[in-house]
N, C-alpha and C. Protein backbone atom coordinates (compact mmCIF):
# COMPACT_ATOMS: atom_id res chain seq x y z
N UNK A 1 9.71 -14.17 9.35
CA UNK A 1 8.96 -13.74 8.18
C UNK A 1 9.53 -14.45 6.96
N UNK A 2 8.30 -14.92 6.01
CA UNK A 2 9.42 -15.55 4.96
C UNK A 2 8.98 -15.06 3.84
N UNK A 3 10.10 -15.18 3.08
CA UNK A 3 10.60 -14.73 1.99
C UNK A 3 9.55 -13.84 1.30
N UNK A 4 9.96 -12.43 1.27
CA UNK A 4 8.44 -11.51 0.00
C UNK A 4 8.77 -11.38 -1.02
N UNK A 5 7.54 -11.90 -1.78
CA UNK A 5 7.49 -12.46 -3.46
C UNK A 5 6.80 -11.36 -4.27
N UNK A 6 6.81 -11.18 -5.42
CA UNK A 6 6.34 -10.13 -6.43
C UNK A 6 4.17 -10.44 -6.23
N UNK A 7 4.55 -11.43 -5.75
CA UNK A 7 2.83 -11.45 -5.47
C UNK A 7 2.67 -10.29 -3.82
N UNK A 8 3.66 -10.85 -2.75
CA UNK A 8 2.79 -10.11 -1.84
C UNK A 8 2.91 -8.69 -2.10
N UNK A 9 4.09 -8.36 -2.92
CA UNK A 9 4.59 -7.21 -2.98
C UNK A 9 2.87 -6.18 -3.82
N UNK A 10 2.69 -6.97 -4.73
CA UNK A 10 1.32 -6.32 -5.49
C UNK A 10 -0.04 -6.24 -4.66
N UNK A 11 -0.11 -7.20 -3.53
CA UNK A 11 -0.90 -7.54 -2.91
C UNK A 11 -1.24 -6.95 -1.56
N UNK A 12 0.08 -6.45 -1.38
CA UNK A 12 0.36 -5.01 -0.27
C UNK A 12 -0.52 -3.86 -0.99
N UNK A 13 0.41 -3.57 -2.28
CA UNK A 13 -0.34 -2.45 -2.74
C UNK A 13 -1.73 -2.45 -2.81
N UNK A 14 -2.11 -3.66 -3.33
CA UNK A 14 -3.81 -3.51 -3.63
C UNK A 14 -4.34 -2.74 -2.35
N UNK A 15 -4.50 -4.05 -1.05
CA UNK A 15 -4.58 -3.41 0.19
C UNK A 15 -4.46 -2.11 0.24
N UNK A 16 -3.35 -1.35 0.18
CA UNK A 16 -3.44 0.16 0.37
C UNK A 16 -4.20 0.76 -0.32
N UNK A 17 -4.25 0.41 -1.64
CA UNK A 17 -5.25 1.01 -2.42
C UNK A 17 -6.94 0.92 -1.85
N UNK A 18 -7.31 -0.07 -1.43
CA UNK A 18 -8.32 -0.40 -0.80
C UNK A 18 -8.54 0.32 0.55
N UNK A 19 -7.26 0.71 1.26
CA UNK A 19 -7.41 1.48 2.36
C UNK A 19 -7.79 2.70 2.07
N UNK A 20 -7.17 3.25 1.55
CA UNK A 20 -7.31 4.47 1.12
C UNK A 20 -8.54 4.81 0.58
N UNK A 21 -8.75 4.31 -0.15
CA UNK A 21 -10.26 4.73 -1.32
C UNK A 21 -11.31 4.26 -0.09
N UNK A 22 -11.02 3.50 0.52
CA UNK A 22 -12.61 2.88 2.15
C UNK A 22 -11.86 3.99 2.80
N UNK A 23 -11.19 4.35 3.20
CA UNK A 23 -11.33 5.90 3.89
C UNK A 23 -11.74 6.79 3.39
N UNK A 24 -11.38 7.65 2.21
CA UNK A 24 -11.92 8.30 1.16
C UNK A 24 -13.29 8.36 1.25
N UNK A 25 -13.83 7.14 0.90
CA UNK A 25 -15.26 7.30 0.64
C UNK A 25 -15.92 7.23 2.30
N UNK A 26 -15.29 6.79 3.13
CA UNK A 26 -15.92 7.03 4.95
C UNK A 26 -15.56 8.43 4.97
N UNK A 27 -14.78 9.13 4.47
CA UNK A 27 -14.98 10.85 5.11
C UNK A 27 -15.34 11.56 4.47
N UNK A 28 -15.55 11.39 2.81
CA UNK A 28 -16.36 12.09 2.17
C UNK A 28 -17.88 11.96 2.07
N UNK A 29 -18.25 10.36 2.38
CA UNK A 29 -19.62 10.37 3.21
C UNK A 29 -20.38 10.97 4.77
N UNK A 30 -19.15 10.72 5.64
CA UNK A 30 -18.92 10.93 6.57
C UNK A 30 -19.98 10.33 7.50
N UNK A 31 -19.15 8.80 7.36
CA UNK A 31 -19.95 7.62 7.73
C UNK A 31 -19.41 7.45 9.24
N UNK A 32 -20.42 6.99 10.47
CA UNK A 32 -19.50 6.80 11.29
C UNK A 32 -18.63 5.35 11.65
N UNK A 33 -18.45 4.81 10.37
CA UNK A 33 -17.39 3.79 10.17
C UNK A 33 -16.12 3.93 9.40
N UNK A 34 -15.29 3.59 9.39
CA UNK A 34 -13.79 4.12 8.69
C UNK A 34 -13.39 3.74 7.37
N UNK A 35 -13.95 2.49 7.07
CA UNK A 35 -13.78 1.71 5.96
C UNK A 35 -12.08 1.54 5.55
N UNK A 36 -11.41 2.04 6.54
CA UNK A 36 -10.00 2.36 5.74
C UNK A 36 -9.01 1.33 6.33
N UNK A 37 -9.67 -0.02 7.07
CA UNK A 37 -8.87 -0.89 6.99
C UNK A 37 -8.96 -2.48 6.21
N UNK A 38 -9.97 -2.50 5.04
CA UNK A 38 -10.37 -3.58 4.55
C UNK A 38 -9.15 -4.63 3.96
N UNK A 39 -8.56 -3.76 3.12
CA UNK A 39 -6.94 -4.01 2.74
C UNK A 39 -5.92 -4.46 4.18
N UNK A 40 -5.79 -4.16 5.21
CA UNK A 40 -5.16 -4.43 6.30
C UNK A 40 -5.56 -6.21 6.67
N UNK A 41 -7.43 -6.03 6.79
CA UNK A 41 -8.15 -7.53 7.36
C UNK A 41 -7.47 -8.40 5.78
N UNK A 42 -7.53 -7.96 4.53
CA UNK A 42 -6.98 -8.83 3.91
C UNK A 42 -6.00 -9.57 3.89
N UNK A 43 -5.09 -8.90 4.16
CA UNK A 43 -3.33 -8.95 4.06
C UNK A 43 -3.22 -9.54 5.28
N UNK A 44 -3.68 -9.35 6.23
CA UNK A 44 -3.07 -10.20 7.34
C UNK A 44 -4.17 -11.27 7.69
N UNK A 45 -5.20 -11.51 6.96
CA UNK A 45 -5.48 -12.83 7.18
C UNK A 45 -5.42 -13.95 6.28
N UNK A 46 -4.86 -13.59 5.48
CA UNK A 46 -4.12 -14.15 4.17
C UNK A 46 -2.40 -14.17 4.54
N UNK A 47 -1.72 -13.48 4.76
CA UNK A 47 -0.29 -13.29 4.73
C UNK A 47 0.32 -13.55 6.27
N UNK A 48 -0.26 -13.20 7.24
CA UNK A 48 -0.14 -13.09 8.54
C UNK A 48 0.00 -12.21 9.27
N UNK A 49 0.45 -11.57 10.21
CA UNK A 49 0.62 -10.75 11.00
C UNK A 49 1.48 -9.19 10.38
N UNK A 50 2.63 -9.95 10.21
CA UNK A 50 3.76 -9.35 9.74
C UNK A 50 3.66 -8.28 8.38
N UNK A 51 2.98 -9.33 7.86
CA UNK A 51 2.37 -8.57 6.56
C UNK A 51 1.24 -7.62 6.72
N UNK A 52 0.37 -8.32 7.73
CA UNK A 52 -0.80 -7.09 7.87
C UNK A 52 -0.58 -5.81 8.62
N UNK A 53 0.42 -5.51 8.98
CA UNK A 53 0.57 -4.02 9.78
C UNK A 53 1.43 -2.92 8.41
N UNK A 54 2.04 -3.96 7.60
CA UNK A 54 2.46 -3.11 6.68
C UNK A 54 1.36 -2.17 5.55
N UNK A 55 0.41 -2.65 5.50
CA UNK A 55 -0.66 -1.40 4.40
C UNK A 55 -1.18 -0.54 5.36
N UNK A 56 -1.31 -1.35 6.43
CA UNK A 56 -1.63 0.55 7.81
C UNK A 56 -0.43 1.63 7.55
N UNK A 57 0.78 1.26 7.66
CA UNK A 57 1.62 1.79 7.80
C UNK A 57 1.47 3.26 6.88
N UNK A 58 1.88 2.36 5.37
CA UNK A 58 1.72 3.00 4.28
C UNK A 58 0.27 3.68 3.65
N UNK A 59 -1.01 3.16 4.30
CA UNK A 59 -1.64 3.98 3.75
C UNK A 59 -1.95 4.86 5.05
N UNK A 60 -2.02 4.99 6.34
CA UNK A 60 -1.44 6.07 7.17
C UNK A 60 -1.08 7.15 6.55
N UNK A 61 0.10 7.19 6.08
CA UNK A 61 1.34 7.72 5.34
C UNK A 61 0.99 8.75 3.83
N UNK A 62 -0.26 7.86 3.59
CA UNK A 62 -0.78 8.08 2.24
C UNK A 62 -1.84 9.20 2.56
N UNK A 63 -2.42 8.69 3.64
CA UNK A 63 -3.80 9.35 3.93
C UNK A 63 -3.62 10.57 4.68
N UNK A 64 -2.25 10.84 5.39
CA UNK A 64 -1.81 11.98 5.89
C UNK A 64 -1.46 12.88 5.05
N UNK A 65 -0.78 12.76 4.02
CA UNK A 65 -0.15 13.28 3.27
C UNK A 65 -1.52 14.13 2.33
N UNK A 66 -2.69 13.08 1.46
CA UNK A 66 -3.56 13.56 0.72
C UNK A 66 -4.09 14.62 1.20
N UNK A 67 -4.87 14.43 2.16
CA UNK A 67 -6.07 15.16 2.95
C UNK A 67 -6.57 14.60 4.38
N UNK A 68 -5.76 13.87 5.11
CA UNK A 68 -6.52 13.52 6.46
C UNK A 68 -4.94 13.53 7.55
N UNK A 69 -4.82 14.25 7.85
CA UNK A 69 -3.90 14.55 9.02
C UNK A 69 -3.89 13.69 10.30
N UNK A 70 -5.04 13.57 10.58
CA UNK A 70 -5.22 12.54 11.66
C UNK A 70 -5.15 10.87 11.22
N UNK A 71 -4.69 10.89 9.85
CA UNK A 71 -4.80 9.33 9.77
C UNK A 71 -3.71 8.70 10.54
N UNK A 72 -1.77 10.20 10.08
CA UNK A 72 -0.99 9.57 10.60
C UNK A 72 -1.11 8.98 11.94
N UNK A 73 -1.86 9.56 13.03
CA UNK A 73 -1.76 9.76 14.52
C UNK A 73 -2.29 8.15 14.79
N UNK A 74 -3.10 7.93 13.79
CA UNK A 74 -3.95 6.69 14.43
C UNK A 74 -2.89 4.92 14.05
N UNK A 75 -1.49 5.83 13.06
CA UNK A 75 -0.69 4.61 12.31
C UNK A 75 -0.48 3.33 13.26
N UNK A 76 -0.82 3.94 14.64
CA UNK A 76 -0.18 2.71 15.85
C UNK A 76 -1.42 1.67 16.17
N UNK A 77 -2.34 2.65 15.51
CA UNK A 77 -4.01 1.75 15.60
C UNK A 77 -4.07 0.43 14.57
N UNK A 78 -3.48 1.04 13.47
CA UNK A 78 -3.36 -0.11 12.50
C UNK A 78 -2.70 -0.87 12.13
N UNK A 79 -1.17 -0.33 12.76
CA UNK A 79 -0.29 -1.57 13.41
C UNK A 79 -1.16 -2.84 14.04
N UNK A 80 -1.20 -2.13 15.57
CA UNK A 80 -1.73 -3.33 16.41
C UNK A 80 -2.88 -3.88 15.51
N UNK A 81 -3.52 -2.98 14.68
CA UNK A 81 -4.90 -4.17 14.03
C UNK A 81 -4.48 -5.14 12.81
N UNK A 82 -3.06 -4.89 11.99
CA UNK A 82 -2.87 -5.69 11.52
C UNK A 82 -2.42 -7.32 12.37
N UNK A 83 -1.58 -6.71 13.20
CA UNK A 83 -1.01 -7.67 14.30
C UNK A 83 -2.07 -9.06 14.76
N UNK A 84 -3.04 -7.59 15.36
CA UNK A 84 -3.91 -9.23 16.03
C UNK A 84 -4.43 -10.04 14.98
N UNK A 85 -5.45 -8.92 13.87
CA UNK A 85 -6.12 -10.14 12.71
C UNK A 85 -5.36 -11.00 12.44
N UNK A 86 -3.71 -10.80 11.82
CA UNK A 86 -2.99 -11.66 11.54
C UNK A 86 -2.74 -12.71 12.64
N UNK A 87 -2.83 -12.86 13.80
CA UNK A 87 -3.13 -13.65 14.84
C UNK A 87 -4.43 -14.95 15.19
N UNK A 88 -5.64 -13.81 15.15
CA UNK A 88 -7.11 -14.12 15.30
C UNK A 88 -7.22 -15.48 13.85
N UNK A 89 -6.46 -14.88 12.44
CA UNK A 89 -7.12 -15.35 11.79
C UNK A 89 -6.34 -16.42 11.37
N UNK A 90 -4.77 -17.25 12.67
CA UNK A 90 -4.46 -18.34 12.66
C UNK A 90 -5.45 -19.69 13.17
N UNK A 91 -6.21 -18.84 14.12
CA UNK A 91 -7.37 -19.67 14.62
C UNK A 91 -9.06 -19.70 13.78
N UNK A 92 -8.60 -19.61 12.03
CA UNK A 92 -9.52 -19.56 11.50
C UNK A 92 -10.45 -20.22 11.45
N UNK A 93 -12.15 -19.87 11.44
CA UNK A 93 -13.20 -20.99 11.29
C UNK A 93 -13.80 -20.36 10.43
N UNK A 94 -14.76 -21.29 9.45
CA UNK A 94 -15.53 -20.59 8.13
C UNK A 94 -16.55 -20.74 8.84
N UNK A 95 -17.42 -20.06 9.59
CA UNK A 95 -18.87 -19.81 10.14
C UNK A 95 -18.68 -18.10 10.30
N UNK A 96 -20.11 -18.22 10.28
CA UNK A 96 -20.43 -16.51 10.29
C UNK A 96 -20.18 -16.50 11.56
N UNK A 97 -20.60 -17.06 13.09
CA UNK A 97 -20.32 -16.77 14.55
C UNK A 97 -19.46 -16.52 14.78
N UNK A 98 -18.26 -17.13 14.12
CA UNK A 98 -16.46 -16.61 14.15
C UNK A 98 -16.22 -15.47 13.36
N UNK A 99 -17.20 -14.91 12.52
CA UNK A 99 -16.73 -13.71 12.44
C UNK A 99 -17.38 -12.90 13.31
N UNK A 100 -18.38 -12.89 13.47
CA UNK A 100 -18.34 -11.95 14.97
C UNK A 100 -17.52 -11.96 15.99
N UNK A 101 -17.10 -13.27 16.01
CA UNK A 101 -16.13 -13.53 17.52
C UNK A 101 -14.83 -12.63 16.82
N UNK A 102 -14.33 -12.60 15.97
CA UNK A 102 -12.99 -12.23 15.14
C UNK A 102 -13.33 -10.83 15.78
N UNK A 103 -14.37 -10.43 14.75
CA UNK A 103 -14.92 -8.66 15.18
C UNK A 103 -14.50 -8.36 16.29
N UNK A 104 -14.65 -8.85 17.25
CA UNK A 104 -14.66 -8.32 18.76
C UNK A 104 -13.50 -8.37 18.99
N UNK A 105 -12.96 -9.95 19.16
CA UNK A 105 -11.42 -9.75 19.29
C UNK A 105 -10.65 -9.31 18.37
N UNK A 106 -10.71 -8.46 17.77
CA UNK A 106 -9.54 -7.59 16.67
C UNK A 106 -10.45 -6.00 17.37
N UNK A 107 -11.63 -5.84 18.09
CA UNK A 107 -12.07 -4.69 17.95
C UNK A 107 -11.56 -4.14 19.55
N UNK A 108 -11.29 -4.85 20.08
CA UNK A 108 -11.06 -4.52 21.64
C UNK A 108 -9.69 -4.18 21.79
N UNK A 109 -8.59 -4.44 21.72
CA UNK A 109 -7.64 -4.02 22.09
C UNK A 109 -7.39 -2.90 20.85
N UNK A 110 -7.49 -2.89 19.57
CA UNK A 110 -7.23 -1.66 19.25
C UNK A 110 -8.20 -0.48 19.33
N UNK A 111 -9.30 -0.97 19.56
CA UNK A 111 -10.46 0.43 20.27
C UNK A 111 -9.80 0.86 21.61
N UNK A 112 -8.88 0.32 22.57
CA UNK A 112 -8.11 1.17 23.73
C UNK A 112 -7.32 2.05 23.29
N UNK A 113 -6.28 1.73 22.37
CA UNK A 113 -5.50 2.41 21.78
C UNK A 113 -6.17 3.50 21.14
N UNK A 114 -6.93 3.50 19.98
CA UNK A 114 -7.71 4.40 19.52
C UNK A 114 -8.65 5.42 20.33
N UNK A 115 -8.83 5.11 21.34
CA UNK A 115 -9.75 6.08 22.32
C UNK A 115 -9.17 6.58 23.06
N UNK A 116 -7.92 5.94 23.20
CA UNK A 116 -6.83 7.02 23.87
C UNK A 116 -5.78 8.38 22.96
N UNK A 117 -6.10 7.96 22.20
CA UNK A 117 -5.26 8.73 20.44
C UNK A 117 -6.20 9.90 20.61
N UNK A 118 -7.52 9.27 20.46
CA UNK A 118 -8.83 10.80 19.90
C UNK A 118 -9.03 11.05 21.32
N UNK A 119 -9.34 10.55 22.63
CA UNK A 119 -9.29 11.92 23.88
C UNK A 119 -7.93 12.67 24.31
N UNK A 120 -7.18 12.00 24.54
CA UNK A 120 -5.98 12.86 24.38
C UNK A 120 -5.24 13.64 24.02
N UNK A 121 -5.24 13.41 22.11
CA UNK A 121 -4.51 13.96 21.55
C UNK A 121 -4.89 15.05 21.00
N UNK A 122 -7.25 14.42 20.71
CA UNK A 122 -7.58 15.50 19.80
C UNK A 122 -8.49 15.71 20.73
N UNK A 123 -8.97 15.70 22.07
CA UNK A 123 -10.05 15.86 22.70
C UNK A 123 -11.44 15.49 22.12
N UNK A 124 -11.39 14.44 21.73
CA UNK A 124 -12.41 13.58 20.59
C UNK A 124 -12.98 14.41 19.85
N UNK A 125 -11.99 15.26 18.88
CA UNK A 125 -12.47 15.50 17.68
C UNK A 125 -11.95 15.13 16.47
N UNK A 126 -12.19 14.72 15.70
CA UNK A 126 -11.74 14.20 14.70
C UNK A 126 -12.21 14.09 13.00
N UNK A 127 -11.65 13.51 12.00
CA UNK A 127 -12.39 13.84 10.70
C UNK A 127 -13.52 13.14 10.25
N UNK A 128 -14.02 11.94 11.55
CA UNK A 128 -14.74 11.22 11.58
C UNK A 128 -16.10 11.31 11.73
N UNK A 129 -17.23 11.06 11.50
CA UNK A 129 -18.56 10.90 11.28
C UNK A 129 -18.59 10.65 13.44
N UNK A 130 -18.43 9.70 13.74
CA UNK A 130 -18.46 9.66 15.12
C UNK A 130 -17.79 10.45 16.07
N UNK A 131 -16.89 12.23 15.53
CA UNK A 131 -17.10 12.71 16.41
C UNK A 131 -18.11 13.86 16.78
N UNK A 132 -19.54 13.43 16.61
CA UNK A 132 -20.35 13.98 16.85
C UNK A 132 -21.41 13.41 17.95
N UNK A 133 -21.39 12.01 18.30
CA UNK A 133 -21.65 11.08 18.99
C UNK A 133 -20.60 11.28 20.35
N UNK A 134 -19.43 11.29 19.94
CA UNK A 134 -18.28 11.33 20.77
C UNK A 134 -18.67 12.77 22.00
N UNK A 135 -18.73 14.11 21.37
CA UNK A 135 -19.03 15.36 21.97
C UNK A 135 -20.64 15.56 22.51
N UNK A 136 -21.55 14.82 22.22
CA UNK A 136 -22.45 14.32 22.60
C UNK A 136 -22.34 13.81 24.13
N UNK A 137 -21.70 12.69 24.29
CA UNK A 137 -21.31 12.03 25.22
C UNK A 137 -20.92 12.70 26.53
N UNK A 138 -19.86 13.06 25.95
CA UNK A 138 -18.55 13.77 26.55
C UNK A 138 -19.16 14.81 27.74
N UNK A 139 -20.00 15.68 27.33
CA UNK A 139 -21.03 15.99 27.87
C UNK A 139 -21.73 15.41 29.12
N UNK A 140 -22.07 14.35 29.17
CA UNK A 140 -22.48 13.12 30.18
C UNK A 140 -21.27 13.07 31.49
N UNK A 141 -22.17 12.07 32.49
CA UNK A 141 -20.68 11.86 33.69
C UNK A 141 -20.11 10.87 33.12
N UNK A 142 -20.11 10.25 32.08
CA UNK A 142 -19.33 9.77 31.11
C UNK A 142 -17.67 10.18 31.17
N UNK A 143 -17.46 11.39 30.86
CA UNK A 143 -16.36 11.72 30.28
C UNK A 143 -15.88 11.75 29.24
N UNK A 144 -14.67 12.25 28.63
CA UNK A 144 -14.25 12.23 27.13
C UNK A 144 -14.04 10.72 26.92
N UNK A 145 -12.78 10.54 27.54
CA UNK A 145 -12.41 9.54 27.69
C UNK A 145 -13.04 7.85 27.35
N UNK A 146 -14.15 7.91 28.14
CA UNK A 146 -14.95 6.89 28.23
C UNK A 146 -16.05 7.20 27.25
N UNK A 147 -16.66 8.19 26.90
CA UNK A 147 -17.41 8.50 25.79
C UNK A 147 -16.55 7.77 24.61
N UNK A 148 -15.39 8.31 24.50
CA UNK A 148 -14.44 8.23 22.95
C UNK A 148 -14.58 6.36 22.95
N UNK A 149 -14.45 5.55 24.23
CA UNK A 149 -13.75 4.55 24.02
C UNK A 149 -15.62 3.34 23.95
N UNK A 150 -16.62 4.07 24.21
CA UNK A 150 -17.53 3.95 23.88
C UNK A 150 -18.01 3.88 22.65
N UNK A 151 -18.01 5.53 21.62
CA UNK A 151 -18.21 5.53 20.95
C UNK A 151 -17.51 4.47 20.07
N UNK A 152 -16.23 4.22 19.85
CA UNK A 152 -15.67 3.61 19.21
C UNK A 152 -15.87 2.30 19.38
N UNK A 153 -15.71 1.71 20.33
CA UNK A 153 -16.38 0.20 20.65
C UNK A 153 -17.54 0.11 19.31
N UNK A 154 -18.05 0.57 19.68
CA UNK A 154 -19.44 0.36 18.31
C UNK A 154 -19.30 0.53 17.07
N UNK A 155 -18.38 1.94 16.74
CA UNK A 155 -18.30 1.84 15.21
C UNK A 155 -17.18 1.56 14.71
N UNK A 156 -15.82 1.39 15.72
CA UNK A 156 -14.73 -0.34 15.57
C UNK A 156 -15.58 -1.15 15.23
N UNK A 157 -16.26 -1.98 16.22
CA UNK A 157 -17.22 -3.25 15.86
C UNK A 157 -17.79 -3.28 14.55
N UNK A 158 -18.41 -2.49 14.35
CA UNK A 158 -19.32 -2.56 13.23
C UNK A 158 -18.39 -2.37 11.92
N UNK A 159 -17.09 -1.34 11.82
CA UNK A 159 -16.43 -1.75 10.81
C UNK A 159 -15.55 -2.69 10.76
N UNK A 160 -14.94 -3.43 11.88
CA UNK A 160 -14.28 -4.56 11.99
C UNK A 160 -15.25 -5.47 11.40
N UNK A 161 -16.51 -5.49 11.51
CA UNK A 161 -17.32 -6.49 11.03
C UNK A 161 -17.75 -6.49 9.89
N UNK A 162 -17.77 -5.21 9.04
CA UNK A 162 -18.23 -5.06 7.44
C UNK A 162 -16.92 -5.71 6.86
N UNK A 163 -15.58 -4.88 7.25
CA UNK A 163 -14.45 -5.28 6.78
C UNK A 163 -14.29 -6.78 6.80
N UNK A 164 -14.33 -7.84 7.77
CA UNK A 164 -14.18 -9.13 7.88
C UNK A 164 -15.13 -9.57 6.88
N UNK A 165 -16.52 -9.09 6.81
CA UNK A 165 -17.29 -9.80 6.05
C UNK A 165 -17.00 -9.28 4.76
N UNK A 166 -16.02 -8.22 3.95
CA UNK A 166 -15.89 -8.29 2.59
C UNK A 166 -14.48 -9.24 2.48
N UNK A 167 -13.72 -9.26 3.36
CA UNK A 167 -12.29 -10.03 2.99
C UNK A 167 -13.22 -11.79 3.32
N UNK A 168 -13.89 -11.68 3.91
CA UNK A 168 -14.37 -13.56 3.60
C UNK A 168 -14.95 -13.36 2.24
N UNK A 169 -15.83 -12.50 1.79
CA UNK A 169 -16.39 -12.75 0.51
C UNK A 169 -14.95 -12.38 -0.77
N UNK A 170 -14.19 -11.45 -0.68
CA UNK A 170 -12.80 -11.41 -1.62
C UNK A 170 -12.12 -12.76 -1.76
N UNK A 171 -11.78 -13.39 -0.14
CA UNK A 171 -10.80 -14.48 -0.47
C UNK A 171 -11.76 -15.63 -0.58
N UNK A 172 -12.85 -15.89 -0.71
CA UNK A 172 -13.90 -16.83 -1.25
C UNK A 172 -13.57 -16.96 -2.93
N UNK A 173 -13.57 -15.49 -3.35
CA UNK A 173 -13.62 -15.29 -4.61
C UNK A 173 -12.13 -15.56 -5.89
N UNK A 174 -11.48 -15.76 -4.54
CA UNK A 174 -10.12 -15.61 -5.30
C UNK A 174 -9.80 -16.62 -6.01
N UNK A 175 -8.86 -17.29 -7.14
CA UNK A 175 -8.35 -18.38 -6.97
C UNK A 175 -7.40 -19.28 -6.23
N UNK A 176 -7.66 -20.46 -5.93
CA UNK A 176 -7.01 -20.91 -4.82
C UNK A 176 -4.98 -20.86 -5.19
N UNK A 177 -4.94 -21.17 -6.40
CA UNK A 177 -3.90 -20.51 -7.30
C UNK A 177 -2.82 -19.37 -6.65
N UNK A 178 -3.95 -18.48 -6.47
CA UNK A 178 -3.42 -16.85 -6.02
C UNK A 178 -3.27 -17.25 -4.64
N UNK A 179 -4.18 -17.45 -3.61
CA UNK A 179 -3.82 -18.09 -2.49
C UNK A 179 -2.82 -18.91 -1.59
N UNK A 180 -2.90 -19.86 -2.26
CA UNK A 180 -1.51 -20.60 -2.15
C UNK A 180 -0.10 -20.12 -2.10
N UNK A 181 -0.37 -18.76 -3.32
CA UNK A 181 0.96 -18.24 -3.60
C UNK A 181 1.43 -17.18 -2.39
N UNK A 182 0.93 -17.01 -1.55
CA UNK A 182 0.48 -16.19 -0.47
C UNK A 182 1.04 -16.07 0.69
N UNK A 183 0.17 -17.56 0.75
CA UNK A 183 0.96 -17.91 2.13
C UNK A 183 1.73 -19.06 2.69
């Protein structure tokens, strides 16, 4: 890891701030997308890996503490999702097809983890908009299990994919200035 500068240090925070308030507004809408890792896809596809598991951490931390109890449980979800983006997005391409491809691969291995968190821990219930889809399911010869890791497949995907598509339009916007200083 090299050296952290008064930029990433502010640039962490933003991220969290961004986590937090896209969760916020996903459970007070009670959307069945999370919005609460946009700050995470930033930071680690800008900073790298290392850097991107750190605003899960902390806004986890943040989001447990305010009003969402279950954010802590999921902190290992947004580990591994800082991890891979920061990975995925060494093999960067500027086409929209690679961000779908990104979507998927950042949405698959931490949708296992995550579908094992909400049948297990909470019997797929949760503060989420999708656990109503989830108990739906569950219902089915489906199972919890495979319902949860279902449901989530889709509305992972779909917020892995809003999220990617606001951090391409943020770091589009940035100056290359700020960028540079980054990474």
């Amino acid at each position: 890891m090299k050296k952290i500068t008064v930029y990433h240090i502010c640039m962490i925070a933003m991220a969290v701030g961004l986590n937090v308030v896209g969760g916020q507004i996903a459970l007070f809408l009670r959307l069945p997308i999370y919005l609460d890792s946009i700050g995470t896809f930033f930071i680690a596809s800008i900073c790298g890996p290392v850097y991107g598991m750190i605003p899960s951490v902390i806004s986890a931390l943040i989001g447990g503490i305010l009003d969402d109890v279950y954010a802590i449980y999921y902190a290992p979800v947004g580990i591994l999702l800082g991890l891979v983006t920061g990975f995925v997005y060494k093999k960067k391409r500027d086409s929209l097809g690679w961000l779908f491809l990104a979507a998927l691969l950042i949405t698959i291995p931490t949708t296992l983890v995550s579908a094992c968190i909400t049948a297990y821990l909470f019997g797929g219930i949760t503060s989420s908009g999708s656990t109503y889809l989830i108990q739906i399911l569950a219902k089915t010869p489906l199972g919890l299990t495979l319902s949860c890791f279902l449901v989530q497949l889709c509305t992972d995907y779909l917020d892995r994919l809003f999220g990617l598509g606001v951090v391409r339009v943020l770091t589009k916007r940035l100056p290359s200035s700020i960028l540079d200083k980054l990474k």
